[in-house]
Protein backbone atom coordinates (compact mmCIF):
# COMPACT_ATOMS: atom_id res chain seq x y z
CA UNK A 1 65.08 89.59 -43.24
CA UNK A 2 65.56 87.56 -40.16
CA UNK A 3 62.53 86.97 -37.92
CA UNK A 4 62.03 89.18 -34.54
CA UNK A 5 61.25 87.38 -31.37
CA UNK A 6 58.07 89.07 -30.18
CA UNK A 7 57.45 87.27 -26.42
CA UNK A 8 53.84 88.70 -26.29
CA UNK A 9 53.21 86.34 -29.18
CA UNK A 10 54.70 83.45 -28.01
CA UNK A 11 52.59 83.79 -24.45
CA UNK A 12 49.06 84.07 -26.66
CA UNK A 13 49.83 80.89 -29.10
CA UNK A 14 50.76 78.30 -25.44
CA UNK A 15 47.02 78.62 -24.23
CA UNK A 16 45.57 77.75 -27.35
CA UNK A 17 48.03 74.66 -28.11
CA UNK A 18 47.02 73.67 -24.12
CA UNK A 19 43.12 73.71 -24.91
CA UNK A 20 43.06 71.67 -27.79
CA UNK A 21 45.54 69.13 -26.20
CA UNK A 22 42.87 68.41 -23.87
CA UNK A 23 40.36 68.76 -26.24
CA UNK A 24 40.98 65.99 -28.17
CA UNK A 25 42.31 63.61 -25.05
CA UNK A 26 38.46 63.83 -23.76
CA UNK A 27 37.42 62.88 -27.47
CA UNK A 28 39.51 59.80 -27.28
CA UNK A 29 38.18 58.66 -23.69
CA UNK A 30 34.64 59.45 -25.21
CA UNK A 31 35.49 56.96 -28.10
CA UNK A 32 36.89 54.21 -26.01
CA UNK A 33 34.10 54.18 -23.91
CA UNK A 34 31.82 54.30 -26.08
CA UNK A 35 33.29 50.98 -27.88
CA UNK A 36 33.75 49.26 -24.91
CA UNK A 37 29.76 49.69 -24.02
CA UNK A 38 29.13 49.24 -27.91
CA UNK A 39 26.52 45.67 -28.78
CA UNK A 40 28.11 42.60 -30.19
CA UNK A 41 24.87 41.28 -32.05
CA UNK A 42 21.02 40.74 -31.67
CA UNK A 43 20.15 38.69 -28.48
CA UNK A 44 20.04 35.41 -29.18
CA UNK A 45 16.30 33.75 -29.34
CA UNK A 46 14.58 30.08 -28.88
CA UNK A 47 13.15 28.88 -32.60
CA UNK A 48 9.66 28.36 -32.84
CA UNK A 49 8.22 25.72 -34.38
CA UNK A 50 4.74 23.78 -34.91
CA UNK A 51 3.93 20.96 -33.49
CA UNK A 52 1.08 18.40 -33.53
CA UNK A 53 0.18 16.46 -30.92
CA UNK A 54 -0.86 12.54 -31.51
CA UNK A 55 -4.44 11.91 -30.79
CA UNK A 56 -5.69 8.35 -32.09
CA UNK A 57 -8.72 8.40 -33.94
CA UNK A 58 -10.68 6.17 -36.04
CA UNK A 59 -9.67 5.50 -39.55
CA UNK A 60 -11.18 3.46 -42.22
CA UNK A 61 -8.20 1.68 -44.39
CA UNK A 62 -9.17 1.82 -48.13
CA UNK A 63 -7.47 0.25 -51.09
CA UNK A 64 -8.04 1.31 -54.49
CA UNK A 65 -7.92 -1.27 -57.46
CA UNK A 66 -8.90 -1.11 -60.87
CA UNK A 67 -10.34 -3.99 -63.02
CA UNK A 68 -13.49 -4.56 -65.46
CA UNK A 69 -17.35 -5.02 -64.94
CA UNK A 70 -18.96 -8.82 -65.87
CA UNK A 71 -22.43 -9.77 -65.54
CA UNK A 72 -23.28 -11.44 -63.14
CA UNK A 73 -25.02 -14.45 -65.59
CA UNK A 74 -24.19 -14.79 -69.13
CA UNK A 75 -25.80 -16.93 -71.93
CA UNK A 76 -25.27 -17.75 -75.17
CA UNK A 77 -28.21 -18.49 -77.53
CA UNK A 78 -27.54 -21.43 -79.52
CA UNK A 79 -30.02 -23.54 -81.79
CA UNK A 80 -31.04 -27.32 -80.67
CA UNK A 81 -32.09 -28.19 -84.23
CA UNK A 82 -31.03 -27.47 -88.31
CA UNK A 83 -32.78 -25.41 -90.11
CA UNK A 84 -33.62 -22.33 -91.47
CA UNK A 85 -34.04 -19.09 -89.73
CA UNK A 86 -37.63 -17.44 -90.12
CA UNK A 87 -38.24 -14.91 -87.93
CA UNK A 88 -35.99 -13.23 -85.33
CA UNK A 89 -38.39 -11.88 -82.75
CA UNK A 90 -36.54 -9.56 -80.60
CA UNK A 91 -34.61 -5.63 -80.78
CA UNK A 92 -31.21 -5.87 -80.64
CA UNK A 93 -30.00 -4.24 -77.03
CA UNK A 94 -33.36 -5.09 -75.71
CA UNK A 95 -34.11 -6.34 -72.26
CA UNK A 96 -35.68 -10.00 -72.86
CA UNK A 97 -37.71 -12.13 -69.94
CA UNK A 98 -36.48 -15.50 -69.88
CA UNK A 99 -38.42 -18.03 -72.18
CA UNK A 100 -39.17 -15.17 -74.72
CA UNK A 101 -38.83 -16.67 -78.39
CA UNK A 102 -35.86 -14.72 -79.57
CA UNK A 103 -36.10 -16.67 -83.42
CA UNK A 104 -38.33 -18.90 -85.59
CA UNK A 105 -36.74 -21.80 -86.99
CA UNK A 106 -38.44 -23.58 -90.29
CA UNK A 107 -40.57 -26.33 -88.56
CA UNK A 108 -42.42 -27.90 -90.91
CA UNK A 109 -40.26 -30.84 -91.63
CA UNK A 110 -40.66 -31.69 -87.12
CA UNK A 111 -44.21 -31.01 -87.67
CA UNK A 112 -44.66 -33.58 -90.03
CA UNK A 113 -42.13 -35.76 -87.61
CA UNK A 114 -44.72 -35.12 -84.39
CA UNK A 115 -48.10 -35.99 -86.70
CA UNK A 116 -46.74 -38.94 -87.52
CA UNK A 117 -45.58 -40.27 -84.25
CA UNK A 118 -48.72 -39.01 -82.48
CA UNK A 119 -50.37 -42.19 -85.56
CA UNK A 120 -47.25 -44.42 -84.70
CA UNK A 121 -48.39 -44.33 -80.69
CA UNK A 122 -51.94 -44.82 -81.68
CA UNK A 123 -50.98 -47.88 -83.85
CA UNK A 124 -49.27 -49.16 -80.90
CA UNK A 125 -51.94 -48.62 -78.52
CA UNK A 126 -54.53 -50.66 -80.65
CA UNK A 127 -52.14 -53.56 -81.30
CA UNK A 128 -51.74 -53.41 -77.38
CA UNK A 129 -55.20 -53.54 -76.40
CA UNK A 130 -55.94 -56.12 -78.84
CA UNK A 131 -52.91 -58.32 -77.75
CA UNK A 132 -54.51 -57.94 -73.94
CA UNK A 133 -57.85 -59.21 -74.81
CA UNK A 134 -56.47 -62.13 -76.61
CA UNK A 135 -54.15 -62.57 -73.58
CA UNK A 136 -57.24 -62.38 -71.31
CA UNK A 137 -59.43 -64.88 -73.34
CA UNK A 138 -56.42 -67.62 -73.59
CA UNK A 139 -56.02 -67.63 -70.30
CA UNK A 140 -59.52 -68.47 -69.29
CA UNK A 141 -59.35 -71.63 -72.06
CA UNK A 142 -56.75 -72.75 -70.95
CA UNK A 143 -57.64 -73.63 -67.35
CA UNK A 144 -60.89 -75.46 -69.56
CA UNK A 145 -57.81 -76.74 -72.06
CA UNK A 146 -59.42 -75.03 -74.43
CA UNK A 147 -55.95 -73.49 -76.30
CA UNK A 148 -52.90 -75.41 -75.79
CA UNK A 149 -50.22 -73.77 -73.35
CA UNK A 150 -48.31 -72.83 -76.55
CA UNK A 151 -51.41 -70.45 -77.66
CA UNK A 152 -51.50 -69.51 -74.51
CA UNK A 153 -47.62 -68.21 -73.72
CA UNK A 154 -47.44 -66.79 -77.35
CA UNK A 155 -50.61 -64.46 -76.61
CA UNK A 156 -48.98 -63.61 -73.30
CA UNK A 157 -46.11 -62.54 -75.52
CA UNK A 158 -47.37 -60.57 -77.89
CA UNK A 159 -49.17 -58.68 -75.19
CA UNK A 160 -46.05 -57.33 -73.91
CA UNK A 161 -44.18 -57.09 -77.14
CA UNK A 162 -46.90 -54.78 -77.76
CA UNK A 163 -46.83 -52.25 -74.31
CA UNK A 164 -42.85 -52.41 -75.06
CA UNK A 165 -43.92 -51.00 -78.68
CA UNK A 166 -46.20 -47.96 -76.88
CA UNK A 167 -43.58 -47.56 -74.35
CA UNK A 168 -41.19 -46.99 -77.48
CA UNK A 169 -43.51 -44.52 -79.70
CA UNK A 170 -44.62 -42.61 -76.64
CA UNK A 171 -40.86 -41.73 -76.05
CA UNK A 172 -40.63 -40.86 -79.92
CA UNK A 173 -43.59 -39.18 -79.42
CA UNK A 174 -41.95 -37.20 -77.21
CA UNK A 175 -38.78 -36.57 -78.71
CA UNK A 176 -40.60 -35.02 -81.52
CA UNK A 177 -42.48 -32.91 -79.75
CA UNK A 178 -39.02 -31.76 -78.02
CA UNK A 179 -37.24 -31.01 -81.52
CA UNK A 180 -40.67 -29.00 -82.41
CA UNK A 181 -40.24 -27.02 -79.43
CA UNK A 182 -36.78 -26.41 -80.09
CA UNK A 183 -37.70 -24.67 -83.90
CA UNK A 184 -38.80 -21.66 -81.20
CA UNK A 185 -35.62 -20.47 -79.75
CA UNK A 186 -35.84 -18.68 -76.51
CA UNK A 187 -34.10 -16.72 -73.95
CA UNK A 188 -32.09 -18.99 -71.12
CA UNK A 189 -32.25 -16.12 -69.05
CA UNK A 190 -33.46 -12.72 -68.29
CA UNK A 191 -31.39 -9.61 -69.53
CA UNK A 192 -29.94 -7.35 -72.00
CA UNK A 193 -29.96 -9.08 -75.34
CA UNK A 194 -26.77 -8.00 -77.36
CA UNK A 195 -26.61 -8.03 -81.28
CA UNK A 196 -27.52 -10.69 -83.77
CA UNK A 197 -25.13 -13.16 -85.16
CA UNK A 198 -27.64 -14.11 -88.06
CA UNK A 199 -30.34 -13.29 -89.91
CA UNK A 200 -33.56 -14.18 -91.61
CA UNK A 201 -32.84 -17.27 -94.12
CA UNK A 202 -29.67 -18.14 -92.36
CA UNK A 203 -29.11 -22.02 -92.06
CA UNK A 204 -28.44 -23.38 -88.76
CA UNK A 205 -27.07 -26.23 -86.80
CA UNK A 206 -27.27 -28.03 -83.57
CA UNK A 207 -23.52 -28.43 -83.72
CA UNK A 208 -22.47 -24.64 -84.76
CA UNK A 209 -19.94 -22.88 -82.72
CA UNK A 210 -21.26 -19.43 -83.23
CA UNK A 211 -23.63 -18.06 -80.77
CA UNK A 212 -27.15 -16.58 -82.28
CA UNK A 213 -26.77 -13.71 -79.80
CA UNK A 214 -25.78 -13.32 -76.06
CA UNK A 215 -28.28 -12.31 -73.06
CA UNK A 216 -26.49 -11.14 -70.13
CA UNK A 217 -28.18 -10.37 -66.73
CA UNK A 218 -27.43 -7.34 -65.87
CA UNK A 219 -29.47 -6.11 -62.77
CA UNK A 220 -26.22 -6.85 -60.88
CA UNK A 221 -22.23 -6.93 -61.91
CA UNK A 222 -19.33 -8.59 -61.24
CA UNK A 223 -15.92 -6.65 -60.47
CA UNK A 224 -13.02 -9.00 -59.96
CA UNK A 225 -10.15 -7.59 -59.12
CA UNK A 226 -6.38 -8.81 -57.65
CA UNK A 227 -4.32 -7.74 -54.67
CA UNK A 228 -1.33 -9.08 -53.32
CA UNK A 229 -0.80 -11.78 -51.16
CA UNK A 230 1.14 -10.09 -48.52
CA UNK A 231 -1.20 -7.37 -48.84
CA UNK A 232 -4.26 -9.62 -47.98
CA UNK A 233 -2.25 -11.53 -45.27
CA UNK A 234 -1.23 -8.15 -43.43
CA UNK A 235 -4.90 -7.44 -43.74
CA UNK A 236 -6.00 -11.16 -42.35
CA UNK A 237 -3.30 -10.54 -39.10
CA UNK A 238 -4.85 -7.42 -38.70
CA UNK A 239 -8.26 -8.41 -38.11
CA UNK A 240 -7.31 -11.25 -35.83
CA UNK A 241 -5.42 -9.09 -33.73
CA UNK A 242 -8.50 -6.92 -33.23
CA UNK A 243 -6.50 -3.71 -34.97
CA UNK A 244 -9.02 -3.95 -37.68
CA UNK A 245 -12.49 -4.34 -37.88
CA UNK A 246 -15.49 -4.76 -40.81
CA UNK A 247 -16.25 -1.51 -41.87
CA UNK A 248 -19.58 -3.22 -42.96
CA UNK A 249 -22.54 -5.15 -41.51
CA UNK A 250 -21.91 -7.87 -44.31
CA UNK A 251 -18.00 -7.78 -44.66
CA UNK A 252 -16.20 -5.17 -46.73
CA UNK A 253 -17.67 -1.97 -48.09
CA UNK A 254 -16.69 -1.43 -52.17
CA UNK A 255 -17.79 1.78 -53.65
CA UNK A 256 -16.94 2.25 -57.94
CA UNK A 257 -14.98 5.24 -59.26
CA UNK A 258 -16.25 5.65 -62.45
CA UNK A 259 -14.16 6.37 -65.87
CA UNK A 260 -15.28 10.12 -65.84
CA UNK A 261 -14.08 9.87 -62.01
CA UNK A 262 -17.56 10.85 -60.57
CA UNK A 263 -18.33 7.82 -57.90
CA UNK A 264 -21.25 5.28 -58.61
CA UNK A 265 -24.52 5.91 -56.42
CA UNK A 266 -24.59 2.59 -54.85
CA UNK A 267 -22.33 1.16 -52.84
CA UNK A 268 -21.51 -2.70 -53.69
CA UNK A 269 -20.08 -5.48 -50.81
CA UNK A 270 -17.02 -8.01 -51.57
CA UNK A 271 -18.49 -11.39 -51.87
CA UNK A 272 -15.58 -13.65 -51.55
CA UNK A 273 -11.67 -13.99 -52.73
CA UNK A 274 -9.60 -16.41 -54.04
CA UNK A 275 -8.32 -19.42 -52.08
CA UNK A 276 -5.45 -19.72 -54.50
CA UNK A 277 -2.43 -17.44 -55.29
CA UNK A 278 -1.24 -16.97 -58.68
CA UNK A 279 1.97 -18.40 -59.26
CA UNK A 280 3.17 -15.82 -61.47
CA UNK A 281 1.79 -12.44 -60.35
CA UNK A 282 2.00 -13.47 -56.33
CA UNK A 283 -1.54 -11.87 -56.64
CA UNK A 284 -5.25 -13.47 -55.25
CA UNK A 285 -8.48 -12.88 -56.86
CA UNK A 286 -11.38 -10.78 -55.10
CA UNK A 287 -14.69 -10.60 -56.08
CA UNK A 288 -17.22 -7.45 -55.32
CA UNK A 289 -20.80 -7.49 -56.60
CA UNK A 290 -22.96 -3.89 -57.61
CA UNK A 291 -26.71 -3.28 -58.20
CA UNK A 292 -27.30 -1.46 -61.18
CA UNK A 293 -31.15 -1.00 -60.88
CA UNK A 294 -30.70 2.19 -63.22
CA UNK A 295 -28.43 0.05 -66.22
CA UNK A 296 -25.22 2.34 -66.34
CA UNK A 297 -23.37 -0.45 -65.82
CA UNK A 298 -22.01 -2.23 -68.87
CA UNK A 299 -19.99 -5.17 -69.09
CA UNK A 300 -16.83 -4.55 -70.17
CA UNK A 301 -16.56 -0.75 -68.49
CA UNK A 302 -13.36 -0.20 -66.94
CA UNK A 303 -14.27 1.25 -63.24
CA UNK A 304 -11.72 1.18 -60.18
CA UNK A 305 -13.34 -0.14 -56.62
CA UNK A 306 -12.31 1.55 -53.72
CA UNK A 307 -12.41 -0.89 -51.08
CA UNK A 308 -12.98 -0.23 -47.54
CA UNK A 309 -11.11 -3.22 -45.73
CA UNK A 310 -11.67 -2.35 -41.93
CA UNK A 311 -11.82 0.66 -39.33
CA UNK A 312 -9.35 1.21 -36.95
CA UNK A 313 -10.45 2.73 -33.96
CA UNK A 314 -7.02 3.41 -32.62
CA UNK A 315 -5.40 4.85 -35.68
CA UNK A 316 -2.26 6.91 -35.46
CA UNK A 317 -1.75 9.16 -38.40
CA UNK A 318 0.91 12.14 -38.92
CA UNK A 319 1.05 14.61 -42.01
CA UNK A 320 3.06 12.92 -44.39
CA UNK A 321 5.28 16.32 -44.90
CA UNK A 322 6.07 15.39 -41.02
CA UNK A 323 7.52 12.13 -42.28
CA UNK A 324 11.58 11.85 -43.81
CA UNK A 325 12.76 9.00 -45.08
CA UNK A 326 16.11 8.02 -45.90
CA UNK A 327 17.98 6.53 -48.90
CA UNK A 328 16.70 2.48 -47.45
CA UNK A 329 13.13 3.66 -47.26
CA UNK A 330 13.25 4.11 -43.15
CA UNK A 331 11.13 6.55 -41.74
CA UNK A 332 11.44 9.47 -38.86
CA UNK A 333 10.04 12.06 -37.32
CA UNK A 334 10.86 15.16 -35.52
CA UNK A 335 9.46 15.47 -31.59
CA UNK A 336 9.64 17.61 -28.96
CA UNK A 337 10.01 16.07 -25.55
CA UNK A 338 9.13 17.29 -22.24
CA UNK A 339 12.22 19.66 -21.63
CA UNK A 340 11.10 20.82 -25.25
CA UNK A 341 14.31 19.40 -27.01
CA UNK A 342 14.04 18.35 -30.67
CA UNK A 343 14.73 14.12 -31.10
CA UNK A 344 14.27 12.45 -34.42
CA UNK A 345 11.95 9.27 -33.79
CA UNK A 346 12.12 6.36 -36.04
CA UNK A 347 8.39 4.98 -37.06
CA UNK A 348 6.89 2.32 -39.05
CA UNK A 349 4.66 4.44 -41.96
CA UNK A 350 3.92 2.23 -44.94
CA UNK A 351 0.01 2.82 -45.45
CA UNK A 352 -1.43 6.43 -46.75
CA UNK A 353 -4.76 8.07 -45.49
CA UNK A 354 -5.71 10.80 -47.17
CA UNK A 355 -2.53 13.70 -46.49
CA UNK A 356 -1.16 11.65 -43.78
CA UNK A 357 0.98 8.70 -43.04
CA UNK A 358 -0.60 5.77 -40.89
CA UNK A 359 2.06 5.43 -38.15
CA UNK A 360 1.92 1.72 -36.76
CA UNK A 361 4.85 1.54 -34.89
CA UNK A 362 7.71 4.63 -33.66
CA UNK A 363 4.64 7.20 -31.51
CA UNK A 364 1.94 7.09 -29.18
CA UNK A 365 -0.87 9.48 -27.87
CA UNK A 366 0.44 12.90 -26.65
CA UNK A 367 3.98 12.68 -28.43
CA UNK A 368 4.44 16.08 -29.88
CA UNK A 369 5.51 15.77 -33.86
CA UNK A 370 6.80 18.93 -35.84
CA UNK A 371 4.75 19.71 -38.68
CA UNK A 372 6.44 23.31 -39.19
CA UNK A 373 9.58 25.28 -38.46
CA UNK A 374 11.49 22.30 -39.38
CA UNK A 375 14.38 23.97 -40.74
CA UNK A 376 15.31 25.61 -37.43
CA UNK A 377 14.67 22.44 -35.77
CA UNK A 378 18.12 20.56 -34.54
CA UNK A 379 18.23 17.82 -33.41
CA UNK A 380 18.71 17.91 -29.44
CA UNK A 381 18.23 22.04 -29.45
CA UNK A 382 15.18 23.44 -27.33
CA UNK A 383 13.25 25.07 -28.83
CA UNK A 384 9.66 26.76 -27.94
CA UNK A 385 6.67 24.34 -29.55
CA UNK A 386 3.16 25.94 -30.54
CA UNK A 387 0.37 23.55 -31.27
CA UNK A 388 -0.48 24.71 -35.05
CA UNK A 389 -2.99 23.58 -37.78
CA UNK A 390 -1.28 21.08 -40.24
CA UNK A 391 -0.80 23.00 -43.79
CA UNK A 392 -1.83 20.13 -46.03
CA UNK A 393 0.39 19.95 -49.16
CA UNK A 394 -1.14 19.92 -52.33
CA UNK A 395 0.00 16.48 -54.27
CA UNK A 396 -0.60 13.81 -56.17
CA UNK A 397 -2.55 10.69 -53.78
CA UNK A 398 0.20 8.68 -52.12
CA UNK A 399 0.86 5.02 -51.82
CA UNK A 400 2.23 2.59 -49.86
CA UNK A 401 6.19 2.80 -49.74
CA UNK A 402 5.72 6.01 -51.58
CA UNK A 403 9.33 8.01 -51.44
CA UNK A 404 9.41 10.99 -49.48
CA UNK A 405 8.85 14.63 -50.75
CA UNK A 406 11.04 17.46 -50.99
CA UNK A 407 9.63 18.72 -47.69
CA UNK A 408 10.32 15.69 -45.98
CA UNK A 409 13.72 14.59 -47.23
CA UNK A 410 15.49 18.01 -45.64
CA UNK A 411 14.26 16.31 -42.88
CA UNK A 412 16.96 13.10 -42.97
C-alpha cells in the first residue's frame, strides 16, 4: 500500500533533526579545544647530582711490601779442635748468654799437652837463669883476664839462646792452654740456640763444614725488602721538592702485617737502602729493623711491612669511583664550574690512599668533582650540584696504575 503524506509528521521530525545538528557541532568545538589546550609532556627539569668539593689535607703515603724476617746477628757454632763430643750442655730452642759452654769436647789428650809445656817453660827458665849467672861471672873475669874473650862471648851466647828458648815454650805454653780452652765450646753470641747437629760421642774436627748448632740474636729482626727504582726516585724528588716530608722523627715509619693479618705491636724504622740497583729486577734493597722484646718474631716468618714514606700536608685526593680512565690509562674527572656546567678534567692519579685516588696534577682547592648522579651528567649541560657524602665502594685495596672500575669507566 503506498505511503500517505501526513504534513503534521513531517513538521514534528525537522525540530528534532535541528537540535541534534547543533548538538553535536558544540561537541566537536568542545573536543578541539580541548586538544589544542591538551599537555605535550612533563616539564622539563635540571639533573641533580653530587658533588665534592677539593679541600687539601694531610696524607701519609704508605707502601706495602712483603719479604722475610732475619736476625739481626747470626752464628754458627763450630769446634776449634778434634775430638770427641762429651757433653752437650744446653736445651735445644733455648735462649743462651754469650760465652755459655754449649758442648764438652774429650780433653784429656790437651791436658796432658798444657802439663807438659807448663815443665818445658820451667826447663827453660832454669837453663836461662843459669846461662845469666855464668854470663854475669865471665864478664867480671874477663876485665881481670881471668876467662879468655872466647869463654866469655860463648856464655853471652848461651844466655840468650836460652831467653829465646823461654820466649818459645811460653808461647807453646800458651797455645796449649788455647786448644784446652777450645775442648769447652761456647756461645759467640747471645740468643736463641736452634737444634743440634751432633750428639754425645760424635767425632769432631777443626776443619768440618757442618755447624754444631746456630745461635741467632733475636731481640731485634731484620726485614729486607725491594722496591723499584723509579718508585724510590719519585719518592727522593718528592722530598726535595718539599711535597713530602718524614713521617718519623728518625726517617721512615715501618709497621709489620702479620701472616694471620693482625698488625705487630711495635712499630719498627727503615735503617738504610741499597746504593745499588739490581740489574735484572730494576729493583733496590731496603732494610727496616723491629724489636721483638716479647719473641714472636721468628726468622724465616713471612710478614709484609707497611711503610710510611712521608706526609703530605697538601694532599689532593678524590674517590676513586670519581676517577675514569680510558683505554691508554689517562685519567678524568667530572666538574662543575661556576655557571654549574658539567666539564670532564684530565688529572694525574697514579698513587691510592685508602678509597681515593691521590690527584697530583688536573684540580685544585674548591674545584667541585661529581661523586654521584653521574649518569645524568653531560658533558657541558647545567645541571644543579649538591655537596653530598662520598658513598665509599666496597673493593678489593687498589694500586698504583690500577684500571678503572665499572663505576668509573661509564665515565670515559
Amino acid at each position: 500500500m503506498p505511503t500517505l503524506f501526513h504534513p503534521y509528521a513531517s513538521a514534528v521530525r525537522a525540530p528534532r533533526f535541528a537540535l541534534l545538528a547543533a548538538t553535536v557541532a558544540a561537541a566537536t568545538l568542545m573536543l578541539a579545544a580541548c586538544g589544542d589546550n591538551a599537555p605535550h609532556g612533563p616539564p622539563q627539569t635540571t639533573p641533580e647530582v653530587g658533588v665534592e668539593t677539593i679541600k687539601p689535607h694531610t696524607v701519609v703515603s704508605n707502601t706495602e711490601l712483603s719479604g722475610r724476617l732475619s736476625a739481626i746477628r747470626v752464628a754458627e757454632v763450630r769446634p776449634q779442635v778434634e775430638g770427641i763430643i762429651r757433653k752437650r750442655l744446653f736445651t735445644e730452642g733455648s735462649q743462651v748468654a754469650a760465652g755459655a759452654v754449649l758442648y764438652q769436647i774429650d780433653a784429656t789428650s790437651y791436658q796432658a799437652t798444657y802439663d807438659q809445656a807448663i815443665g818445658t817453660l820451667a826447663k827453660a827458665v832454669a837453663t836461662a837463669n843459669a846461662a845469666q849467672t855464668k854470663a854475669t861471672r865471665y864478664a867480671e873475669l874477663s876485665k881481670i883476664q881471668g876467662v879468655s874473650r872466647q869463654d866469655y862471648d860463648d856464655a853471652v851466647a848461651a844466655l840468650e839462646e836460652a831467653r829465646a828458648d823461654v820466649l818459645a815454650d811460653r808461647a807453646a805454653l800458651k797455645t796449649a792452654a788455647i786448644n784446652l780452652g777450645y775442648t769447652k765450646v761456647v756461645a759467640p753470641i747471645s740468643g736463641r740456640i736452634g737444634k743440634s747437629n751432633v750428639t754425645e760421642g760424635a767425632l769432631v774436627t777443626a776443619e768440618q763444614t757442618t755447624a754444631l748448632a746456630t745461635v741467632q740474636a733475636t731481640s731485634e729482626m731484620y726485614l729486607d725488602v725491594t722496591r723499584s727504582s723509579a718508585d724510590w726516585l719519585r719518592l727522593q724528588k718528592e722530598f726535595a721538592s718539599g711535597q713530602l716530608q718524614p713521617s718519623g722523627a728518625d726517617g721512615a715509619v715501618v709497621h709489620l702485617v702479620m701472616e694471620d693479618g693482625s698488625t705487630y705491636a711495635h712499630a719498627g724504622k727503615l735503617l738504610f737502602s741499597d746504593i745499588t740497583v739490581d740489574a735484572t729486577t730494576g729493583s733496590v734493597t731496603l732494610r727496616c729493623v723491629f724489636p721483638n722484646p716479647d719473641g714472636v718474631l721468628l726468622p724465616g716468618m713471612f710478614v709484609r711491612a707497611r711503610l710510611e714514606e712521608g706526609v703530605n700536608h697538601q694532599a689532593i685526593t678524590v674517590p676513586q669511583i670519581a676517577v675514569s680512565r680510558a683505554s691508554d690509562g689517562s685519567a678524568s674527572v667530572l666538574t662543575v664550574g661556576a655557571d654549574n656546567k658539567v666539564a670532564q678534567t684530565p688529572v694525574t692519579a697514579d698513587t691510592a690512599s685508602g678509597s681515593d685516588w691521590i690527584v697530583t696534577n688536573g684540580l685544585k682547592a674548591g674545584d667541585r668533582v661529581i661523586v654521584s648522579g653521574s649518569q645524568q651528567a653531560r658533558t657541558g649541560a647545567v645541571v644543579k650540584p649538591v655537596e653530598a657524602p662520598v658513598e665509599t665502594p666496597v673493593e678489593m685495596p687498589a694500586t698504583p696504575g690500577a684500571p678503572a672500575t665499572a663505576a668509573s669507566a661509564a665515565h670515559s
